[in-house]
C-alpha atoms as a PDB file:
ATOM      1  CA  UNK A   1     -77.382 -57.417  35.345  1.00  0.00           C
ATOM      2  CA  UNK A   2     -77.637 -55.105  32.345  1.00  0.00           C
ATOM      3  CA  UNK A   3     -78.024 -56.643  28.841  1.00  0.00           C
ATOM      4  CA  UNK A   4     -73.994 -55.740  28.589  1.00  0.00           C
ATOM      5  CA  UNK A   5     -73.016 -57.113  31.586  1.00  0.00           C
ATOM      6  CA  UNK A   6     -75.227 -59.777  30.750  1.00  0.00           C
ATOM      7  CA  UNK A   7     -73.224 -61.075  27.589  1.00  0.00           C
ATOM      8  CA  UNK A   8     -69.840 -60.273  28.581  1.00  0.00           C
ATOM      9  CA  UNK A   9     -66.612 -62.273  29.644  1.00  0.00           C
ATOM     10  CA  UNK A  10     -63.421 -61.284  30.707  1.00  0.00           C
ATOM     11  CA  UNK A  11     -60.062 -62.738  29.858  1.00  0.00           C
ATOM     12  CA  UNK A  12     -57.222 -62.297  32.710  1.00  0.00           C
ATOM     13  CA  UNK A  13     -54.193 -62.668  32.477  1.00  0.00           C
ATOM     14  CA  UNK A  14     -52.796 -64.899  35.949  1.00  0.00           C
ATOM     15  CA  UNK A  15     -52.319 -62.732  39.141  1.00  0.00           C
ATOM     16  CA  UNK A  16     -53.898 -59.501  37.604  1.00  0.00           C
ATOM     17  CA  UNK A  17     -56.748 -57.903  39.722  1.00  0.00           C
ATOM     18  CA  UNK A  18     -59.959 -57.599  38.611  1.00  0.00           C
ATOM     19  CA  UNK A  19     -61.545 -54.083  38.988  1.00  0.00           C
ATOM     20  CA  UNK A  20     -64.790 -54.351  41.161  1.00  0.00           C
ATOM     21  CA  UNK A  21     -67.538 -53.640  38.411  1.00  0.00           C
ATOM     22  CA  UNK A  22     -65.889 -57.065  37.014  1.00  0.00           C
ATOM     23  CA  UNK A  23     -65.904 -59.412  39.455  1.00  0.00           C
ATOM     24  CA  UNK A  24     -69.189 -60.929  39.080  1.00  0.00           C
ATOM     25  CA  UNK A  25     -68.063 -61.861  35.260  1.00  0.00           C
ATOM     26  CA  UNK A  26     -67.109 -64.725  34.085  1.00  0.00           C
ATOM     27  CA  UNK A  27     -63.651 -65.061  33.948  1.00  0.00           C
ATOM     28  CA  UNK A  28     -61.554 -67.041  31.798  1.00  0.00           C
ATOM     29  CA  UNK A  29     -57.515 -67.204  32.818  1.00  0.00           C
ATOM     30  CA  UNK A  30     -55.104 -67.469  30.043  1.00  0.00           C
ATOM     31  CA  UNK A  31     -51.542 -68.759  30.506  1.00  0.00           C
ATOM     32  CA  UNK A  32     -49.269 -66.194  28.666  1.00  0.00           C
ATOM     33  CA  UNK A  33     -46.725 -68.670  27.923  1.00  0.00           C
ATOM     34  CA  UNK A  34     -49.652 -70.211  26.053  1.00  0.00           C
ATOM     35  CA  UNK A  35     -52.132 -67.969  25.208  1.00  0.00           C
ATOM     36  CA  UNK A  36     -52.496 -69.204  21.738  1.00  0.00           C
ATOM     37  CA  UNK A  37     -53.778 -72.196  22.653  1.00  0.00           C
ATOM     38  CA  UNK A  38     -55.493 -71.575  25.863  1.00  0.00           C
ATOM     39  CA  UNK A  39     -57.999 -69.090  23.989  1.00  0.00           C
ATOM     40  CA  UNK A  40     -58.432 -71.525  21.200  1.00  0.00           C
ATOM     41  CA  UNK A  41     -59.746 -74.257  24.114  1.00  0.00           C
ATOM     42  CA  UNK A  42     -61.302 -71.410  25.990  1.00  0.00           C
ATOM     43  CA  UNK A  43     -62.783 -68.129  24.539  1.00  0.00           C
ATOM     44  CA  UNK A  44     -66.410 -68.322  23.559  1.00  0.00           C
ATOM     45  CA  UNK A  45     -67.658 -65.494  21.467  1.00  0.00           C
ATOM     46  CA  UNK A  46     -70.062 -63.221  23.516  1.00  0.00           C
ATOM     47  CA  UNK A  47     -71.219 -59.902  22.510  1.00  0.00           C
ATOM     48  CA  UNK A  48     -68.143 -58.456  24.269  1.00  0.00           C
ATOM     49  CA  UNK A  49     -64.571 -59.755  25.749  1.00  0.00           C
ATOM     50  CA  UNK A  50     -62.479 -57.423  28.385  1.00  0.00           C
ATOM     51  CA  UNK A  51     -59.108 -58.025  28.281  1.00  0.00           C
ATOM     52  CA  UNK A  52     -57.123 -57.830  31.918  1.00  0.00           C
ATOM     53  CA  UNK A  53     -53.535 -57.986  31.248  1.00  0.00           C
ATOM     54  CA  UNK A  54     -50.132 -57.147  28.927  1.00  0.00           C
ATOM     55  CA  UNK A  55     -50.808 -56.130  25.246  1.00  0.00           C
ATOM     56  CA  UNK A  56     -49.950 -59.515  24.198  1.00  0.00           C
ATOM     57  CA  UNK A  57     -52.871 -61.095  25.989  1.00  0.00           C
ATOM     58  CA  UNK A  58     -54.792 -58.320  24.390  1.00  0.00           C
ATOM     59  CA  UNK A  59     -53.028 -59.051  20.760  1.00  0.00           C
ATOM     60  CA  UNK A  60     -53.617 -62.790  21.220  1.00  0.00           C
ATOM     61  CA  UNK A  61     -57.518 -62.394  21.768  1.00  0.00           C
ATOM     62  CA  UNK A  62     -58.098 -60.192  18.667  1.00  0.00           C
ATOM     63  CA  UNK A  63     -56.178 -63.312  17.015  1.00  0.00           C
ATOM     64  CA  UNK A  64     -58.040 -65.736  17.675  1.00  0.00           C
ATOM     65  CA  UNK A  65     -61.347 -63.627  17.282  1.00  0.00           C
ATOM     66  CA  UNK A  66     -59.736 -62.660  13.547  1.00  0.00           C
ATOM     67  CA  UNK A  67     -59.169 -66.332  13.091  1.00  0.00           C
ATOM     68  CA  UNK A  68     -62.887 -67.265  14.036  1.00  0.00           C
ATOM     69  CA  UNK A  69     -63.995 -64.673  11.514  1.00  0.00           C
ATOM     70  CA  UNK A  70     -65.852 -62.751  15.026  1.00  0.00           C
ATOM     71  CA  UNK A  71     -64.603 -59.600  14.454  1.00  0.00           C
ATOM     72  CA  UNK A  72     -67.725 -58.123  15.200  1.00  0.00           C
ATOM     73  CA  UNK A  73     -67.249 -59.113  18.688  1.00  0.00           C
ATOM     74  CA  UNK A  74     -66.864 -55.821  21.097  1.00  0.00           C
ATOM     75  CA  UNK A  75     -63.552 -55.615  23.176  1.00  0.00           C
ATOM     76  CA  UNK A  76     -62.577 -53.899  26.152  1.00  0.00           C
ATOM     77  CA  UNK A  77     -59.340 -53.772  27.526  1.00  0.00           C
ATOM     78  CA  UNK A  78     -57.963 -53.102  31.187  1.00  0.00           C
ATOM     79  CA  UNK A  79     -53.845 -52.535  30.425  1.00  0.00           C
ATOM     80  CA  UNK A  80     -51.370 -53.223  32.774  1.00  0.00           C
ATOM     81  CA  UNK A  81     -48.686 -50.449  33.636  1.00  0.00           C
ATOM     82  CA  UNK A  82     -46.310 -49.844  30.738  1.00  0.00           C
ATOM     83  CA  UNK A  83     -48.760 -50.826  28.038  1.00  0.00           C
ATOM     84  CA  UNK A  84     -47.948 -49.124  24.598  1.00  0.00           C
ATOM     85  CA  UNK A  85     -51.307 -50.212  23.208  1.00  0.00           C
ATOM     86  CA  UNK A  86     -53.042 -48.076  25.853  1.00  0.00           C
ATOM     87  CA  UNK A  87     -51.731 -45.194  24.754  1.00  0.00           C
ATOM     88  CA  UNK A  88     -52.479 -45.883  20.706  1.00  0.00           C
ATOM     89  CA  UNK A  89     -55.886 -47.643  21.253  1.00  0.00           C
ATOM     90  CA  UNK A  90     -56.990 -45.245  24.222  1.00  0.00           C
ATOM     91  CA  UNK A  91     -59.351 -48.072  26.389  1.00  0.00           C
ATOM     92  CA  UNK A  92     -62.842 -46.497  28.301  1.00  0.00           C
ATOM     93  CA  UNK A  93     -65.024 -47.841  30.627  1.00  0.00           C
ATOM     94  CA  UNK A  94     -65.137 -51.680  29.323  1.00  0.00           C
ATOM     95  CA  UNK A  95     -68.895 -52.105  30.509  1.00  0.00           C
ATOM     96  CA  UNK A  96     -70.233 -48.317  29.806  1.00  0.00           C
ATOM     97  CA  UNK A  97     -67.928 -47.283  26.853  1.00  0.00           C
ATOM     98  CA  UNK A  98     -68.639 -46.772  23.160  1.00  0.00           C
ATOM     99  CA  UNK A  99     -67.956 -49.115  20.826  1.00  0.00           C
ATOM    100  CA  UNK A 100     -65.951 -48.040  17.797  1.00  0.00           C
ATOM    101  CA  UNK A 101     -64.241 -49.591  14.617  1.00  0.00           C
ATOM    102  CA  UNK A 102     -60.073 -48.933  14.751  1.00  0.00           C
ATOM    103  CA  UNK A 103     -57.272 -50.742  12.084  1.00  0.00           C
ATOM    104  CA  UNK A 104     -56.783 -54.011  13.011  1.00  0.00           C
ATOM    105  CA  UNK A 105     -52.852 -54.494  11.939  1.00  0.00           C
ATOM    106  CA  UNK A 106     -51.564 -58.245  11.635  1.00  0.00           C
ATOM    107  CA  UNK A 107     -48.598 -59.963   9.839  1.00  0.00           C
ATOM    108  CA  UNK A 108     -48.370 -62.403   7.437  1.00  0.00           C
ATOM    109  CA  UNK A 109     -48.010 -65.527  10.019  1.00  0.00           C
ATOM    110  CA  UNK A 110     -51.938 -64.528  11.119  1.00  0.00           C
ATOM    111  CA  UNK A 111     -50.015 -63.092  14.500  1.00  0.00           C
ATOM    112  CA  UNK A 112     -51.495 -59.131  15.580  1.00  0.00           C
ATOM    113  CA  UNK A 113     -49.966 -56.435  16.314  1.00  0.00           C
ATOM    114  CA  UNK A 114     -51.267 -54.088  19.308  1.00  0.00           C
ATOM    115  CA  UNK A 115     -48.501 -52.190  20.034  1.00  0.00           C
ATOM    116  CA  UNK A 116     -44.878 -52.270  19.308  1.00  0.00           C
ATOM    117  CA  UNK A 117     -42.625 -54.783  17.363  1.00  0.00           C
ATOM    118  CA  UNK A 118     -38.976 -54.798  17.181  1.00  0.00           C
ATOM    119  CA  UNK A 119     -36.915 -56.913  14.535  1.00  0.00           C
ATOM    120  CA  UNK A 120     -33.269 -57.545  14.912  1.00  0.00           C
ATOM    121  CA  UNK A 121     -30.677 -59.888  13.828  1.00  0.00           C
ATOM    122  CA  UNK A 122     -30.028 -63.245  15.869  1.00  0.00           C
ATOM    123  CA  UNK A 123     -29.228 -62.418  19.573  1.00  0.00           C
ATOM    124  CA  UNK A 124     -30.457 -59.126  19.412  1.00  0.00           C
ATOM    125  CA  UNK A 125     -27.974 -58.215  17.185  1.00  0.00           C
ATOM    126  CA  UNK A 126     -27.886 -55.488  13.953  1.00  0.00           C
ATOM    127  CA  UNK A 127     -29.866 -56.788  10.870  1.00  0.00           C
ATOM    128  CA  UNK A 128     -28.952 -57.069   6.852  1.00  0.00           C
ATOM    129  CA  UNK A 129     -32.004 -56.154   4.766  1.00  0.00           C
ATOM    130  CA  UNK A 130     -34.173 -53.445   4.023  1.00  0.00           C
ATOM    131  CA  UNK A 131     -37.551 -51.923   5.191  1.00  0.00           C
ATOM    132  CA  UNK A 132     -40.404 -50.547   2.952  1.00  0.00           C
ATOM    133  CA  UNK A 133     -43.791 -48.820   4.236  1.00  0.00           C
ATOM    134  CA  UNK A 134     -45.748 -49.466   0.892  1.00  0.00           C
ATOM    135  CA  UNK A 135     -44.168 -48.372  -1.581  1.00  0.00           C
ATOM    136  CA  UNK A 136     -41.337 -46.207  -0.327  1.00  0.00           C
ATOM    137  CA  UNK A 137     -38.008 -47.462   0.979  1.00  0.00           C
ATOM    138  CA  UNK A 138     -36.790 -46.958   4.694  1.00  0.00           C
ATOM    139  CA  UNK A 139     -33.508 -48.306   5.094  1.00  0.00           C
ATOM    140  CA  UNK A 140     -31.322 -50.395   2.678  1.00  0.00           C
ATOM    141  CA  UNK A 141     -28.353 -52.213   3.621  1.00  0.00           C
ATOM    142  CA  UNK A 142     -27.712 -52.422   7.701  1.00  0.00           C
ATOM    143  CA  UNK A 143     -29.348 -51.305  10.651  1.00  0.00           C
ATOM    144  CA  UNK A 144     -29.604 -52.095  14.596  1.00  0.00           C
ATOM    145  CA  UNK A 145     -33.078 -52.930  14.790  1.00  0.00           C
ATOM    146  CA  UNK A 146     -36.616 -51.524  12.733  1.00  0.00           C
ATOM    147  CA  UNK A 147     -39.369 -50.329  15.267  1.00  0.00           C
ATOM    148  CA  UNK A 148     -42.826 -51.084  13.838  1.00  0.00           C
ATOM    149  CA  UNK A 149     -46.019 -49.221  15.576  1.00  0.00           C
ATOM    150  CA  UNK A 150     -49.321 -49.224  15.721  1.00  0.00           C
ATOM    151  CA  UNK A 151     -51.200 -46.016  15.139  1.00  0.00           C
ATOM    152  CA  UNK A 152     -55.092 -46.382  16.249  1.00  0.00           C
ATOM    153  CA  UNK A 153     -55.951 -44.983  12.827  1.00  0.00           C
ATOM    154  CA  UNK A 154     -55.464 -44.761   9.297  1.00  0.00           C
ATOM    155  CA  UNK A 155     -53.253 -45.500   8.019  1.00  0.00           C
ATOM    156  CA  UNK A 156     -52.322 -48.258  10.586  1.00  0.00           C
ATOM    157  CA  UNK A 157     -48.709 -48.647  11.022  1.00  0.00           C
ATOM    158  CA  UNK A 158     -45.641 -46.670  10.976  1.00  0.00           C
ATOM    159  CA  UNK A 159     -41.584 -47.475  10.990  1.00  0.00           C
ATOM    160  CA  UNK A 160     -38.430 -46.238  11.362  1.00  0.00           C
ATOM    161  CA  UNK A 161     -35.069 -47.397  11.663  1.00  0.00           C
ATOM    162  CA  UNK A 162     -33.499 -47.888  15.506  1.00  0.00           C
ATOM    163  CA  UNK A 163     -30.104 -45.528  15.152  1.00  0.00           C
ATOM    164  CA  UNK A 164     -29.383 -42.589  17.352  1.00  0.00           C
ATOM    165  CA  UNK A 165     -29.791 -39.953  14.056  1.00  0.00           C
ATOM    166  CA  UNK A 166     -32.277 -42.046  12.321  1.00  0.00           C
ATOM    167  CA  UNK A 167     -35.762 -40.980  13.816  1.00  0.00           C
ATOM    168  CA  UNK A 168     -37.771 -40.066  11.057  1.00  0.00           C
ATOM    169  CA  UNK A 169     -41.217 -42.385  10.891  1.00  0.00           C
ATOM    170  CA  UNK A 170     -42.945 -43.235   7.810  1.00  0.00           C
ATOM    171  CA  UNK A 171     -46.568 -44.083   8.195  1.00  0.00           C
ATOM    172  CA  UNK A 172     -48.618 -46.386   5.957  1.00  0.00           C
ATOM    173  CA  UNK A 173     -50.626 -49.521   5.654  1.00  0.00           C
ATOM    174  CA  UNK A 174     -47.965 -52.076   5.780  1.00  0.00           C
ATOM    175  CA  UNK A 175     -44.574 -52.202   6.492  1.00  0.00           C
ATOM    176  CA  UNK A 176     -42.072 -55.040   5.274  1.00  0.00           C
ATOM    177  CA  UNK A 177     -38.717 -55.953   6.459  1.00  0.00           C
ATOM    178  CA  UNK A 178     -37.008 -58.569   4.328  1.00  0.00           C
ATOM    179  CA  UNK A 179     -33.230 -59.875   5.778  1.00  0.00           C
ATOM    180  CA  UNK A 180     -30.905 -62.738   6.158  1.00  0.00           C
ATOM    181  CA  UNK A 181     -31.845 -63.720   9.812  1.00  0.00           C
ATOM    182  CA  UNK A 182     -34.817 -61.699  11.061  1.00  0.00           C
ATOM    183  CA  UNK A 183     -36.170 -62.066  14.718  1.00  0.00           C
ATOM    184  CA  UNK A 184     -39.131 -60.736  15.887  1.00  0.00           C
ATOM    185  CA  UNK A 185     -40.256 -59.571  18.998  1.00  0.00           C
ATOM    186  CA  UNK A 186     -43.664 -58.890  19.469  1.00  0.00           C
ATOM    187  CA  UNK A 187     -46.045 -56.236  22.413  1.00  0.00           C
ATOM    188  CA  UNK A 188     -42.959 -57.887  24.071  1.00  0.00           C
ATOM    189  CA  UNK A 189     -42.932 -61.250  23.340  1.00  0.00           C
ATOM    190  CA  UNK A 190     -39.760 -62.598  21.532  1.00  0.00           C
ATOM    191  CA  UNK A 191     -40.583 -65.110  18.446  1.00  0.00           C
ATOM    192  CA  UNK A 192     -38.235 -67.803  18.658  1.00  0.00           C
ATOM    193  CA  UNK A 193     -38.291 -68.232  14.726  1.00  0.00           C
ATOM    194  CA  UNK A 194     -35.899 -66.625  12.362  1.00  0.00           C
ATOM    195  CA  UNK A 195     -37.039 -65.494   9.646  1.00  0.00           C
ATOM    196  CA  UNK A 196     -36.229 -63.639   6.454  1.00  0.00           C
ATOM    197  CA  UNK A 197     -39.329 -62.210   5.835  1.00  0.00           C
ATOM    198  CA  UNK A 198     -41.651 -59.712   8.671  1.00  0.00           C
ATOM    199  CA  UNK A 199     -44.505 -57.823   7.555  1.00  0.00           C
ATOM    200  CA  UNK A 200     -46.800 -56.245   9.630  1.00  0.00           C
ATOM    201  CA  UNK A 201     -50.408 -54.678   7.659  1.00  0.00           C
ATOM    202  CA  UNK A 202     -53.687 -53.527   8.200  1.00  0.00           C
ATOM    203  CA  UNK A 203     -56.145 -56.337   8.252  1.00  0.00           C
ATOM    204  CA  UNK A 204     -59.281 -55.945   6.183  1.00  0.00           C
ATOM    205  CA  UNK A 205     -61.648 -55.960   8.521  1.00  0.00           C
ATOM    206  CA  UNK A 206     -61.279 -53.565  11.960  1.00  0.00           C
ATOM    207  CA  UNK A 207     -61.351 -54.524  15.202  1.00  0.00           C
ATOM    208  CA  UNK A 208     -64.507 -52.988  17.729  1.00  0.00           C
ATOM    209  CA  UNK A 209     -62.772 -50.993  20.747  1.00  0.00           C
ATOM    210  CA  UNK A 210     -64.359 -49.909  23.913  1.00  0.00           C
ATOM    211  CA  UNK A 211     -63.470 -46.436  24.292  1.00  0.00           C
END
């Protein structure tokens, strides 16, 4: 085994394949109905983790490494079809690839961001609040939903409101939604908490991608 191979794990999400080179890894399965606390139990913090699943398994690892202060840890990912992050945080070859430093883009409840997040009223239903991407104002008032994206580099994160006319994105290093009843869904995960508060911003550290 290489020195790489050597000092790297994988993290699977249940029933997805791993690709050949992999196999001979250690593998560590993570419940996605639990992946919080699975990885807490789990992950140990090798030179580098590949991730083998849906962006949330993918935003729940860079999580918990943010919470263990192991940033510095080198992560590969192998998406699943569909995967939004994919196509913002472009993944190489997770044993062979270059390491490099991208934004790292939480929110306030210590939960990342990878991809895409959608907030709404209850139900799925319109929201009453407003939006701001630093310091400039995106909506006031009511809207159907606010779309919040990753970008893979600076600034970190851009919005816009979810309305047929409405497509215009405003790009910055945090965006805020405040609201009466705010729910969050999350790389496609719905958080069963309403809120009145959702902000999503770049950490202050990066995370180290595989690419």
């Amino acid at each position: 085994m290489s020195a790489v191979t050597d000092s790297t794990i994988v993290v699977r999400a249940p029933d997805i394949p791993i690709p050949g080179p992999l196999s001979e890894l250690k593998t560590i399965t993570v419940d996605l109905e639990s992946v919080k606390p699975d990885l807490k139990s789990k992950l140990t913090y090798p030179k580098r983790v590949v991730v083998a699943g849906p962006d949330v398994l993918l935003a729940g690892v860079l999580a918990r490494l943010m919470a263990a202060e192991r940033l510095d840890v080198e992560v590969g990912f192998v998406p699943v079809d569909g995967s939004r992050a994919a196509a913002v945080y472009v993944p190489g070859d997770p044993l062979t690839g270059t390491p490099r430093s991208v934004p790292l883009i939480r929110d306030d409840r210590g939960a990342v961001l990878v991809g895409q997040a959608k907030i709404t009223g209850p139900d799925g239903g319109p929201i009453t609040g407003e939006t701001f991407v630093d310091s400039e104002k995106l909506f006031t008032g009511k809207a159907k939903a606010v779309l919040v994206q990753t970008t893979g580099e600076e600034p970190g994160v851009r919005a816009r409101v979810k309305e047929p006319l409405k497509r215009r994105w405003l790009s910055g290093r945090a965006a805020q939604t405040g609201g009466l009843e705010l729910v969050v869904t999350r790389d496609g995960r719905t958080d069963p908490a309403v809120l009145t508060r959702a902000t999503f911003y770049r950490h202050t550290d990066d995370w180290i991608l595989i690419s």
